[in-house]
N, C-alpha and C. Protein backbone atom coordinates (compact mmCIF):
# COMPACT_ATOMS: atom_id res chain seq x y z
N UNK A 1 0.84 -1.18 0.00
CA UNK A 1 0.00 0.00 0.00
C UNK A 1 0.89 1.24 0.00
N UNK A 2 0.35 2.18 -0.34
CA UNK A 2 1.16 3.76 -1.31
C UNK A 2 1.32 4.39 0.38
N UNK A 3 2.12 4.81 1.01
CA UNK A 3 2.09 5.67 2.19
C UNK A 3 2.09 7.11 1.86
N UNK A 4 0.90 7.72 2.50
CA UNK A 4 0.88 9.17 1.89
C UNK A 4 1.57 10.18 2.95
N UNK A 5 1.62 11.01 2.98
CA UNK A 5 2.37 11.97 4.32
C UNK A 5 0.81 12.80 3.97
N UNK A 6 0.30 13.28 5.03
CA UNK A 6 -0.41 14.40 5.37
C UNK A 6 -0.06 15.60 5.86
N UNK A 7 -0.40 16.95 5.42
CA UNK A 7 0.07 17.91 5.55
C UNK A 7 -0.70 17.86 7.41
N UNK A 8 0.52 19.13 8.31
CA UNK A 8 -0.30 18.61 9.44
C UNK A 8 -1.44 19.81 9.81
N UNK A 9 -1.71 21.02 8.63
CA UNK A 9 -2.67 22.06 8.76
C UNK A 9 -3.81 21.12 8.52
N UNK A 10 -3.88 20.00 7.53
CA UNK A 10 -5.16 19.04 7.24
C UNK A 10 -5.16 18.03 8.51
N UNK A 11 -4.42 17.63 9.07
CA UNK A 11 -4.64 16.66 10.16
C UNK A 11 -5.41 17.51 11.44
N UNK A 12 -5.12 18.76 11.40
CA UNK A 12 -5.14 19.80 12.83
C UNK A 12 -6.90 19.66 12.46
N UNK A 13 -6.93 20.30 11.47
CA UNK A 13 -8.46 20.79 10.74
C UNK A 13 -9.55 18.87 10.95
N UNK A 14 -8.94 18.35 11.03
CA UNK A 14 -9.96 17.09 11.21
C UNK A 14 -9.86 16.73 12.06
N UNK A 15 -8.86 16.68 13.24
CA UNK A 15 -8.58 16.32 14.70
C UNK A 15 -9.76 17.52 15.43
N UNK A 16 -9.71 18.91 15.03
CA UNK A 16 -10.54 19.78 15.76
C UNK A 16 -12.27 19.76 14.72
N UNK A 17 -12.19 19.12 13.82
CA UNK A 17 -13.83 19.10 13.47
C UNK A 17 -14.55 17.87 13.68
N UNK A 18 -15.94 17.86 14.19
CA UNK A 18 -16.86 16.78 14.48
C UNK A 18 -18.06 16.66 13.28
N UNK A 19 -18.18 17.09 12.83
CA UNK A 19 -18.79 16.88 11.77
C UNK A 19 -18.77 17.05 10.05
N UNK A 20 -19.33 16.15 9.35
CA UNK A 20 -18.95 16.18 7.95
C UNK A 20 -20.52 16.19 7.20
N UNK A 21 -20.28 17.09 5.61
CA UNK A 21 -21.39 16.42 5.00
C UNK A 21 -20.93 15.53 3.91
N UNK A 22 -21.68 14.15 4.00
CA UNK A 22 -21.29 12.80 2.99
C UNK A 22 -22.25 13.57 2.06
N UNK A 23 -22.10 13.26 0.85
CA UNK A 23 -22.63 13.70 -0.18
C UNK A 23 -22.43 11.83 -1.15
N UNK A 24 -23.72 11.37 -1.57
CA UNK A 24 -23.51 10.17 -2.72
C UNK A 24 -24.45 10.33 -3.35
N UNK A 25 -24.61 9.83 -4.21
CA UNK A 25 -25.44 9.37 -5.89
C UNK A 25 -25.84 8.12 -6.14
N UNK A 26 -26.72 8.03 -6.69
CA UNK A 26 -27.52 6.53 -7.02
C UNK A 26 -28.07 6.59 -8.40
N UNK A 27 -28.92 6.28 -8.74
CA UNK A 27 -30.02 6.00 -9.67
C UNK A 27 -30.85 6.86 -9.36
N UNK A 28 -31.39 7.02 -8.40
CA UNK A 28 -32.47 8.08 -7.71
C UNK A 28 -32.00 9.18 -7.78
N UNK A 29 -30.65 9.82 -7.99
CA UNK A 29 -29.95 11.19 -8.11
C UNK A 29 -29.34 11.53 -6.98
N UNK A 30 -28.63 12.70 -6.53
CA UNK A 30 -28.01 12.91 -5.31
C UNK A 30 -28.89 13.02 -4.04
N UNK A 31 -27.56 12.81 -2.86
CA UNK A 31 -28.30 12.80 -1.70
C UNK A 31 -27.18 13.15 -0.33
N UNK A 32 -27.35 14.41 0.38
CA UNK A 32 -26.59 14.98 1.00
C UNK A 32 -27.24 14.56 2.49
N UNK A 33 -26.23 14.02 3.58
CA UNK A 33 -26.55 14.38 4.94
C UNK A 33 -25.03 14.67 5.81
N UNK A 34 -25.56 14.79 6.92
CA UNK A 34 -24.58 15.80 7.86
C UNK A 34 -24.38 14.47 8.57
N UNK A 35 -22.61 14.27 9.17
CA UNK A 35 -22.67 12.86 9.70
C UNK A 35 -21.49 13.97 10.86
N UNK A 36 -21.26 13.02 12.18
CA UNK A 36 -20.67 13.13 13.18
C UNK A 36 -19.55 12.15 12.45
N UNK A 37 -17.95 12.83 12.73
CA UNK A 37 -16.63 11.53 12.73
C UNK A 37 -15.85 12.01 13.67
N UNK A 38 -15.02 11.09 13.70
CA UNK A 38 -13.69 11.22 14.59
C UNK A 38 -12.17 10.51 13.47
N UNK A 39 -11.52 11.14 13.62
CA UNK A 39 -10.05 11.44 12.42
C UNK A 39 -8.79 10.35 13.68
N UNK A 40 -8.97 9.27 13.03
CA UNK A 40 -7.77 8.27 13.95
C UNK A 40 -6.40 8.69 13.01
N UNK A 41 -5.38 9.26 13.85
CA UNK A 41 -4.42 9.78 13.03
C UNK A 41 -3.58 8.85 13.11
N UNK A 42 -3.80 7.32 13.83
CA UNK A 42 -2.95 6.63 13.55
C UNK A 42 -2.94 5.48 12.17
N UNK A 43 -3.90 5.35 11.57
CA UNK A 43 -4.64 5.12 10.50
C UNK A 43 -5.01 5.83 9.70
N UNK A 44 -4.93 7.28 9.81
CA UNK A 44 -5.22 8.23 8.92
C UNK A 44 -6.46 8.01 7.95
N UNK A 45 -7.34 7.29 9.05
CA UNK A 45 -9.22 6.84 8.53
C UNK A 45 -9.86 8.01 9.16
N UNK A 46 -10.94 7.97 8.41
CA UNK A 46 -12.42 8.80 9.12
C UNK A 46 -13.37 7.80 9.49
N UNK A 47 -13.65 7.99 10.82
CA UNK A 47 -14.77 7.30 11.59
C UNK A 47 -16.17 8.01 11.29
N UNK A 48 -17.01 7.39 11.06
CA UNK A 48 -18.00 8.63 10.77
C UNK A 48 -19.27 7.06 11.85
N UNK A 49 -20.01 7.83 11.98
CA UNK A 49 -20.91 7.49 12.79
C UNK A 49 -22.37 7.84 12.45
N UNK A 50 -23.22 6.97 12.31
CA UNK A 50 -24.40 6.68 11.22
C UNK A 50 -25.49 5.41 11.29
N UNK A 51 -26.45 5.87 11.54
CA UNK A 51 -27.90 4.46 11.56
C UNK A 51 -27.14 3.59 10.20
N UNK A 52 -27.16 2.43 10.24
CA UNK A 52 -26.73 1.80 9.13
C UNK A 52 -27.71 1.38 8.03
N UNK A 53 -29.20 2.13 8.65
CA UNK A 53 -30.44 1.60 7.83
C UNK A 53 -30.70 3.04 7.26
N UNK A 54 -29.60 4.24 7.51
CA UNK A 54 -30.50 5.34 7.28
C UNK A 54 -30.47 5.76 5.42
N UNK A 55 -30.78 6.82 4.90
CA UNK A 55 -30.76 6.09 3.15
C UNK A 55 -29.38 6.84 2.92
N UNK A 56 -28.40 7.68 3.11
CA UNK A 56 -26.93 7.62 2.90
C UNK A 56 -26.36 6.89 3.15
N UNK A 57 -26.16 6.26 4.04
CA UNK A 57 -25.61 4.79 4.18
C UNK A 57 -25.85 3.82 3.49
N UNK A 58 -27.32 3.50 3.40
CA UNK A 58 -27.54 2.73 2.30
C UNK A 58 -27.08 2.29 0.76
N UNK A 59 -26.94 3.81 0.57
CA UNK A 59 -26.48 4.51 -1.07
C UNK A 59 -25.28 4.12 -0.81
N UNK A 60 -24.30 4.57 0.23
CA UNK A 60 -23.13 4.85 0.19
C UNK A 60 -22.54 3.37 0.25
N UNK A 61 -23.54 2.38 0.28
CA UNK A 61 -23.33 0.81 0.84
C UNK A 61 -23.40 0.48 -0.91
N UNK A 62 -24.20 0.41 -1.49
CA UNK A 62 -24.68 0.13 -2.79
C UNK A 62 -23.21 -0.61 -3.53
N UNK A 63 -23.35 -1.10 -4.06
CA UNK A 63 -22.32 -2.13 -4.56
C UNK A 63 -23.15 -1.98 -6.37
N UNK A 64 -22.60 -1.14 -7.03
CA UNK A 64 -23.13 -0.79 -8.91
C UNK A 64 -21.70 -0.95 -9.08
């Protein structure tokens, strides 16, 4: 796997923000909601936190 370096003004900016908007697309057309995450900087993942039945998740689950 490619190791990226992160600038640390982008690590600061996601360590101090709690929320994101996911934005996905389907068949049905776009679909925006506001999600709560947390930024593991040792993994350099976004945790995002979400009903797993709700319909962005769903979309964002979709396997096309």
């Amino acid at each position: 796997m490619l190791e990226m370096e992160m600038h640390p003004n982008l690590i600061r900016l996601l360590l101090e923000s709690t929320n994101l908007t996911l934005a996905v697309t389907h068949e049905t057309g776009p679909y925006c909601a506001n999600c709560f995450f947390v930024f593991n900087c040792e993994t350099k993942g976004i945790i995002l936190k979400s009903d797993m039945n709700s319909k962005h998740m769903q979309m964002a689950l979709k396997d096309d």
